[in-house]
PDB file of N, CA and C in Angstrom:
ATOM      1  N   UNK A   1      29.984 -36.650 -15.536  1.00  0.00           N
ATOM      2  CA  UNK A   1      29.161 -35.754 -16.325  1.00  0.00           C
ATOM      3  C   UNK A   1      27.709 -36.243 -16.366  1.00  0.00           C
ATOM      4  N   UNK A   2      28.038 -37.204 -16.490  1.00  0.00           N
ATOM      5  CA  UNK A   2      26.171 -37.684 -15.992  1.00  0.00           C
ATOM      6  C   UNK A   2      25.218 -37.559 -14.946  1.00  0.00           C
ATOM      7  N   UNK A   3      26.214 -37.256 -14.105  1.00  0.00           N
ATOM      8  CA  UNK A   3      25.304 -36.743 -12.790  1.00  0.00           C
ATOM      9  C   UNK A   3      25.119 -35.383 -13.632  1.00  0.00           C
ATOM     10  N   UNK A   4      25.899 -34.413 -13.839  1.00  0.00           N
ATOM     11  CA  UNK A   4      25.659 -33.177 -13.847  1.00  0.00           C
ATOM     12  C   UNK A   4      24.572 -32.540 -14.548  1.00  0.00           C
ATOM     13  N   UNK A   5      23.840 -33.233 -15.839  1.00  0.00           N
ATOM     14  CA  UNK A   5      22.323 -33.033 -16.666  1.00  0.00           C
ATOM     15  C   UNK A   5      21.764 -33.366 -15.585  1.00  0.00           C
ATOM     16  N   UNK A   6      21.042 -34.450 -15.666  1.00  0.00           N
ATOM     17  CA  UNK A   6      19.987 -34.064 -13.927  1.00  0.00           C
ATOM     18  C   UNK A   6      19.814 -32.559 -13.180  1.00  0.00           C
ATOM     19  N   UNK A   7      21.082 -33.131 -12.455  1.00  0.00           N
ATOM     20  CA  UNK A   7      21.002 -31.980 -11.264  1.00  0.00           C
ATOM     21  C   UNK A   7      20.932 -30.392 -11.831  1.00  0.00           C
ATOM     22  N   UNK A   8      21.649 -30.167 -13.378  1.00  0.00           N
ATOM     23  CA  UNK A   8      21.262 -28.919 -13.709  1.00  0.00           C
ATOM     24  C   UNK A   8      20.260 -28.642 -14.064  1.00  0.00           C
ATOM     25  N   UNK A   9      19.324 -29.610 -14.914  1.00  0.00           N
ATOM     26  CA  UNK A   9      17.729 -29.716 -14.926  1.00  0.00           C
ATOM     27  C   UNK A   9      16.811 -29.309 -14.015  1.00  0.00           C
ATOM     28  N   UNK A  10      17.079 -30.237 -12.628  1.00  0.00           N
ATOM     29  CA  UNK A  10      16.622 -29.481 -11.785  1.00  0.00           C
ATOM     30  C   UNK A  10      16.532 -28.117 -11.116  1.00  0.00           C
ATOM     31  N   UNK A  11      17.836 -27.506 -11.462  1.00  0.00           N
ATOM     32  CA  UNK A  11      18.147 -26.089 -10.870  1.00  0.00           C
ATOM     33  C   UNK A  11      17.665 -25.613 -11.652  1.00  0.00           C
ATOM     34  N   UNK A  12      17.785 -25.682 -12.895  1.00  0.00           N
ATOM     35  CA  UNK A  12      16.609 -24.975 -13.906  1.00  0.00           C
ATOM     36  C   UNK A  12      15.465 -24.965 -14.157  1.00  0.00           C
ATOM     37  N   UNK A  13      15.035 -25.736 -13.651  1.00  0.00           N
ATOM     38  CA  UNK A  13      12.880 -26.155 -12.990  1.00  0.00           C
ATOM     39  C   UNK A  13      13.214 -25.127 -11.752  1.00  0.00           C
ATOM     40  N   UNK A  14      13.872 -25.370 -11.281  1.00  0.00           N
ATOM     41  CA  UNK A  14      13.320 -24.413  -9.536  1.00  0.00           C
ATOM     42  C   UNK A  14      13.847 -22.879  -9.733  1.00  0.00           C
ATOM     43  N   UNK A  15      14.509 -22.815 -10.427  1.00  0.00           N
ATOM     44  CA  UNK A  15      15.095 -21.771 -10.761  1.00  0.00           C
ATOM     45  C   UNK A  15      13.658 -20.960 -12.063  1.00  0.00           C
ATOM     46  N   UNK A  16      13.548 -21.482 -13.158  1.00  0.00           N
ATOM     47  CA  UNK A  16      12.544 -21.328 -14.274  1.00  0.00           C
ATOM     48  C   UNK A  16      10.907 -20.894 -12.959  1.00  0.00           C
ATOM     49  N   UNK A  17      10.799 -21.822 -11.998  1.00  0.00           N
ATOM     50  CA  UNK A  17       9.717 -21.726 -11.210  1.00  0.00           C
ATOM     51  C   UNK A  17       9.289 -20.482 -10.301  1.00  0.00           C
ATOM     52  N   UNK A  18      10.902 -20.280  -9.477  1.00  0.00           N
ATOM     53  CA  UNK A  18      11.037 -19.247  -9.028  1.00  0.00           C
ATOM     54  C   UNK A  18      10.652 -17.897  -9.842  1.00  0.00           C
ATOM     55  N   UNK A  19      11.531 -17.606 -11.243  1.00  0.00           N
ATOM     56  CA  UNK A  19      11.232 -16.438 -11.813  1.00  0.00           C
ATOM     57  C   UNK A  19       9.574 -16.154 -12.225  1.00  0.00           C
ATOM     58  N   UNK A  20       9.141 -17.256 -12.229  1.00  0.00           N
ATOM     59  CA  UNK A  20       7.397 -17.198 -13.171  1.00  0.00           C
ATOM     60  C   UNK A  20       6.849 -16.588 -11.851  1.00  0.00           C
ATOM     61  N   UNK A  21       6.876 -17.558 -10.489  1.00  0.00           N
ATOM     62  CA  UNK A  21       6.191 -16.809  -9.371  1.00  0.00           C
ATOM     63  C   UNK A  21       6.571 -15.304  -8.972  1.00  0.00           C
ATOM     64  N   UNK A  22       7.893 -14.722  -9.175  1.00  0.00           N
ATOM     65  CA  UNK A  22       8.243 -13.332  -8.563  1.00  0.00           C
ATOM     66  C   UNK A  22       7.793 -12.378 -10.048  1.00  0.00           C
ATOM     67  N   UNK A  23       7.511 -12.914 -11.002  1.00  0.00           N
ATOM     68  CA  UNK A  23       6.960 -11.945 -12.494  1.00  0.00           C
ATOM     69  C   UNK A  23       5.279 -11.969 -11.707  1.00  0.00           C
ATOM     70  N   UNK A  24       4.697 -12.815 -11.544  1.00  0.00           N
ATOM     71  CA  UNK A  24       3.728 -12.347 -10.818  1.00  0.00           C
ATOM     72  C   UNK A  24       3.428 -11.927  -9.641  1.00  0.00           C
ATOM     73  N   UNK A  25       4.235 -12.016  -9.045  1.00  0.00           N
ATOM     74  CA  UNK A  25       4.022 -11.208  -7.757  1.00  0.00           C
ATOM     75  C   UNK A  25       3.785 -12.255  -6.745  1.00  0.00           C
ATOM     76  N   UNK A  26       3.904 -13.602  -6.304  1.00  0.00           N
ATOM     77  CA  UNK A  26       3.322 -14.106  -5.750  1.00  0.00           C
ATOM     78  C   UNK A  26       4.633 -14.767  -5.133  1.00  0.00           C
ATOM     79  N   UNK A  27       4.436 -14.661  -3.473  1.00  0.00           N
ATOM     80  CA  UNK A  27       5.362 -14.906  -2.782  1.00  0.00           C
ATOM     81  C   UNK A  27       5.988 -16.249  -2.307  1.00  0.00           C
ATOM     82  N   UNK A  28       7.693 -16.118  -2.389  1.00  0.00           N
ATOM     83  CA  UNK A  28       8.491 -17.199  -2.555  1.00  0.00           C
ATOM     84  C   UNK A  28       8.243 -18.180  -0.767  1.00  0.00           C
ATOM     85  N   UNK A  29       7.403 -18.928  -0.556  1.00  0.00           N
ATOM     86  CA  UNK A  29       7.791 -19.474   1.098  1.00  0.00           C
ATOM     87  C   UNK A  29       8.748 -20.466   1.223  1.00  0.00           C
ATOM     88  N   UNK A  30       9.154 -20.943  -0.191  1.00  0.00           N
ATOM     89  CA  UNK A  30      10.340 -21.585   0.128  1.00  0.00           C
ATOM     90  C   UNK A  30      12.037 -21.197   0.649  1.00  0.00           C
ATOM     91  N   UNK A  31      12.059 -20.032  -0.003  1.00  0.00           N
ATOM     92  CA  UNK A  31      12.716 -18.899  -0.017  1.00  0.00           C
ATOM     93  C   UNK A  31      12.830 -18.580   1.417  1.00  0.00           C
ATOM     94  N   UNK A  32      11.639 -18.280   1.623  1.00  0.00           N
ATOM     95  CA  UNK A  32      11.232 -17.413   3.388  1.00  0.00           C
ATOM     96  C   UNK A  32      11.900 -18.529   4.272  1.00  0.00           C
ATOM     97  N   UNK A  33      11.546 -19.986   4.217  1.00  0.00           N
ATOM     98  CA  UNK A  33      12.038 -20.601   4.903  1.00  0.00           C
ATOM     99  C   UNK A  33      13.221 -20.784   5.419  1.00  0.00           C
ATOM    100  N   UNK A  34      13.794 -20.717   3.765  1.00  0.00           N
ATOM    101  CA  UNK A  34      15.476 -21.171   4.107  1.00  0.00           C
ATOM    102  C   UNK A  34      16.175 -20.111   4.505  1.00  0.00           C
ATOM    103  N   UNK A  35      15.454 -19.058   4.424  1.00  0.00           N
ATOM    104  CA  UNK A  35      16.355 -17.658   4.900  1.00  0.00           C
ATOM    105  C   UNK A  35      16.064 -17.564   6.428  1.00  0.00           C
ATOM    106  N   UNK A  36      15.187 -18.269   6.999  1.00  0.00           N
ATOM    107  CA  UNK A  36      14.626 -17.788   8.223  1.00  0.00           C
ATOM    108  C   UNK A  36      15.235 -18.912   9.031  1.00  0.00           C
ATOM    109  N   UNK A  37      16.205 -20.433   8.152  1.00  0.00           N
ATOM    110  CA  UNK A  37      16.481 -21.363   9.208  1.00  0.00           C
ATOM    111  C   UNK A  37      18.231 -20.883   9.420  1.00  0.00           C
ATOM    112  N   UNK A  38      18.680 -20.092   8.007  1.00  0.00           N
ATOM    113  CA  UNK A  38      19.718 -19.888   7.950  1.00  0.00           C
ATOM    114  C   UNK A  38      20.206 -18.749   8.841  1.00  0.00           C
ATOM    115  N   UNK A  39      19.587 -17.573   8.880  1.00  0.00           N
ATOM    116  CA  UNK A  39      19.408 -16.508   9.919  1.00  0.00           C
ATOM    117  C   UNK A  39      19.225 -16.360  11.284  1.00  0.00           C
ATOM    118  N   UNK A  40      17.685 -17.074  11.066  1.00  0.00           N
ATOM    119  CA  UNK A  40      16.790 -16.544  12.590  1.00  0.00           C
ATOM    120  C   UNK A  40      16.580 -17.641  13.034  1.00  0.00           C
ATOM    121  N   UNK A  41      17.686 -18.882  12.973  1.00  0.00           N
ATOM    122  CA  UNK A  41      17.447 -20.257  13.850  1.00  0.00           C
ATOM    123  C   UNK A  41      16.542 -20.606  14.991  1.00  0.00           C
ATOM    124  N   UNK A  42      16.369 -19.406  15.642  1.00  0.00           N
ATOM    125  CA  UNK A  42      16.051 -19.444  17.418  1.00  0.00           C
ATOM    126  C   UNK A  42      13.809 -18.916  17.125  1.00  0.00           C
ATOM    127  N   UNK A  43      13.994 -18.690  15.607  1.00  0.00           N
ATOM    128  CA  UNK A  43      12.648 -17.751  15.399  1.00  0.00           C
ATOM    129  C   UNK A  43      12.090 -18.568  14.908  1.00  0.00           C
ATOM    130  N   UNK A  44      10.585 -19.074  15.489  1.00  0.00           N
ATOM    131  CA  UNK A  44       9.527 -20.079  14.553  1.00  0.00           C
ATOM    132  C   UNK A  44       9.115 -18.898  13.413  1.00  0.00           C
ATOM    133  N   UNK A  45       8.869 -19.927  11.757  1.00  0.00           N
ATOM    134  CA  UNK A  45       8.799 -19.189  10.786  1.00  0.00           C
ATOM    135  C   UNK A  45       7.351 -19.033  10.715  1.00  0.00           C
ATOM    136  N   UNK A  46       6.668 -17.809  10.118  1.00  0.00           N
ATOM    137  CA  UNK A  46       5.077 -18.033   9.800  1.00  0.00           C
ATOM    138  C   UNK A  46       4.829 -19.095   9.289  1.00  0.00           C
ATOM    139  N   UNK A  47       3.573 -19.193   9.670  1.00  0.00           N
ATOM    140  CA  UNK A  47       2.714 -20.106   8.515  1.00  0.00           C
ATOM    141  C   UNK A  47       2.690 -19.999   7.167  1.00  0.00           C
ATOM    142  N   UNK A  48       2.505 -20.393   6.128  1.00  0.00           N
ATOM    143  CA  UNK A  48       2.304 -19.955   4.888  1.00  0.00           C
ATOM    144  C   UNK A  48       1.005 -19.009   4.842  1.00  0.00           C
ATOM    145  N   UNK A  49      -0.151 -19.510   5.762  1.00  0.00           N
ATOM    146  CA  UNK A  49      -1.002 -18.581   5.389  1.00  0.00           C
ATOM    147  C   UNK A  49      -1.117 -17.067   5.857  1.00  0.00           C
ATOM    148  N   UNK A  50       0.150 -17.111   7.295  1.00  0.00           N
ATOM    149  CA  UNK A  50      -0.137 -15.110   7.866  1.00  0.00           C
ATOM    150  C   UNK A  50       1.438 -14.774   6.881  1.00  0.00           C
ATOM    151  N   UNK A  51       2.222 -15.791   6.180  1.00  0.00           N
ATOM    152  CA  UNK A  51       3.834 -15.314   5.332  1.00  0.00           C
ATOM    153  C   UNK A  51       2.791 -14.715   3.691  1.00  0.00           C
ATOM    154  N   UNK A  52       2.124 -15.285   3.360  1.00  0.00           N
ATOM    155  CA  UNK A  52       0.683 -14.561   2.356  1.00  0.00           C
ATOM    156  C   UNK A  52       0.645 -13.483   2.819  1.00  0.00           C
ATOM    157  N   UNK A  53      -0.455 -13.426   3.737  1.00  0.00           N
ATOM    158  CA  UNK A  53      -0.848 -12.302   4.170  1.00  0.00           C
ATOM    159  C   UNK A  53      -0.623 -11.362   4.621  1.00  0.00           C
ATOM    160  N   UNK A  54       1.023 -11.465   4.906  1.00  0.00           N
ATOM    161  CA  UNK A  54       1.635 -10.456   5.392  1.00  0.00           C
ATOM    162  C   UNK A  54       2.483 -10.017   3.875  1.00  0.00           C
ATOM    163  N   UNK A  55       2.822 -10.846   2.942  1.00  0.00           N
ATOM    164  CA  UNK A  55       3.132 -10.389   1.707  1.00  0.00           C
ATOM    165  C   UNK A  55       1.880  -9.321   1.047  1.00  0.00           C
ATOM    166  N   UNK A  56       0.825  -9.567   0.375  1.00  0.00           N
ATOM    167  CA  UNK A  56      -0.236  -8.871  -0.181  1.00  0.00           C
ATOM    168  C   UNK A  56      -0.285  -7.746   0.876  1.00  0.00           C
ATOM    169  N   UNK A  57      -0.447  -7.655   2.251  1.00  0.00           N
ATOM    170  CA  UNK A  57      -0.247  -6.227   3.194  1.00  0.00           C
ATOM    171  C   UNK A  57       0.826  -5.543   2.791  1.00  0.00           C
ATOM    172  N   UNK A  58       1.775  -5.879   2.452  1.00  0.00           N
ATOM    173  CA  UNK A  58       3.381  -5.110   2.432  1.00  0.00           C
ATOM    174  C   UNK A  58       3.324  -4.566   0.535  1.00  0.00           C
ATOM    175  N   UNK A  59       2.589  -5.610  -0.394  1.00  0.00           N
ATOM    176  CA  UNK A  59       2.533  -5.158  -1.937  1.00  0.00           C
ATOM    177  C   UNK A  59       1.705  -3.889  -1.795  1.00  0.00           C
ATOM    178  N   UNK A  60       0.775  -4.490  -1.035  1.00  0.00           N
ATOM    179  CA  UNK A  60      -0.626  -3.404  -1.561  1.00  0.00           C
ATOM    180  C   UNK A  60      -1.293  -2.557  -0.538  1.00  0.00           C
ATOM    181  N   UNK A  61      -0.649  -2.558   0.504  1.00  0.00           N
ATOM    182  CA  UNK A  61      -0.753  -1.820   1.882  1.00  0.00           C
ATOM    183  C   UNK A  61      -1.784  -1.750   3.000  1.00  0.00           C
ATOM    184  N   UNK A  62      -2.201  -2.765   2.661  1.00  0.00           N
ATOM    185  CA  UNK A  62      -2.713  -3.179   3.719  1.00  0.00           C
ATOM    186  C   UNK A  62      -3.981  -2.699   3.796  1.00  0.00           C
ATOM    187  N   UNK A  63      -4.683  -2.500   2.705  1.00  0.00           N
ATOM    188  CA  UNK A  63      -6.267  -2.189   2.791  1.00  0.00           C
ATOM    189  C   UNK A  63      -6.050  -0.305   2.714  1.00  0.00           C
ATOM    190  N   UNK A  64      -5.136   0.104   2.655  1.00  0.00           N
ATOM    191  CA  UNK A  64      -5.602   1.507   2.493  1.00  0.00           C
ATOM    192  C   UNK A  64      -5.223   1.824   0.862  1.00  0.00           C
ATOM    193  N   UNK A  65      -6.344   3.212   0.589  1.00  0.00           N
ATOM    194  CA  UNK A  65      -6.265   3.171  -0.998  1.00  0.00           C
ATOM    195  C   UNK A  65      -5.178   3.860  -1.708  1.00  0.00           C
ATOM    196  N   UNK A  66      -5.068   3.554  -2.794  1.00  0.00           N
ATOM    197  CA  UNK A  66      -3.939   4.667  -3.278  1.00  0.00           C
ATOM    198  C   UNK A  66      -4.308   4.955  -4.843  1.00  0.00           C
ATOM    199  N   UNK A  67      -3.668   5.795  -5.516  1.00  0.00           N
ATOM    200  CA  UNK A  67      -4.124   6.366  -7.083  1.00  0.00           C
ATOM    201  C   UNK A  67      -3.560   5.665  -7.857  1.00  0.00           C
ATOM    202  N   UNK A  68      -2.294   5.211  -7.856  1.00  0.00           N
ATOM    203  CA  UNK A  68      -1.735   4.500  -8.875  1.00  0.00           C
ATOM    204  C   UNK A  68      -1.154   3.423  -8.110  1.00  0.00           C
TER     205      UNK A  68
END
């Protein structure tokens, strides 16, 4: 049982971390990673900076305007 405080601590920091970044909108690359080594083994993953930039293109469309 003593291992088990720790390690749930931790899942609850990364976990607590995770939810604060997706309430704002701001994209998971840790996430991206592990889905992309677990999946697409054979596929180099973006960078963090075009896995950004291709997030904010896909929220907010990519520079074209909209009303609401």
């Amino acid at each position: 049982m003593a291992l088990a405080l720790p390690e749930a601590g931790r899942y609850f920091a990364r976990s607590l971390k995770q939810s604060l970044r997706l309430m704002v909108g701001l994209p998971d690359y840790d996430a991206y990673l592990s889905h992309m080594s677990a999946t697409h083994p054979g596929q180099p993953p973006m960078s963090y900076e075009a896995f950004f930039r291709e997030r904010l293109e896909a929220r907010y469309g990519g520079g074209k305007g909209r009303c609401c």
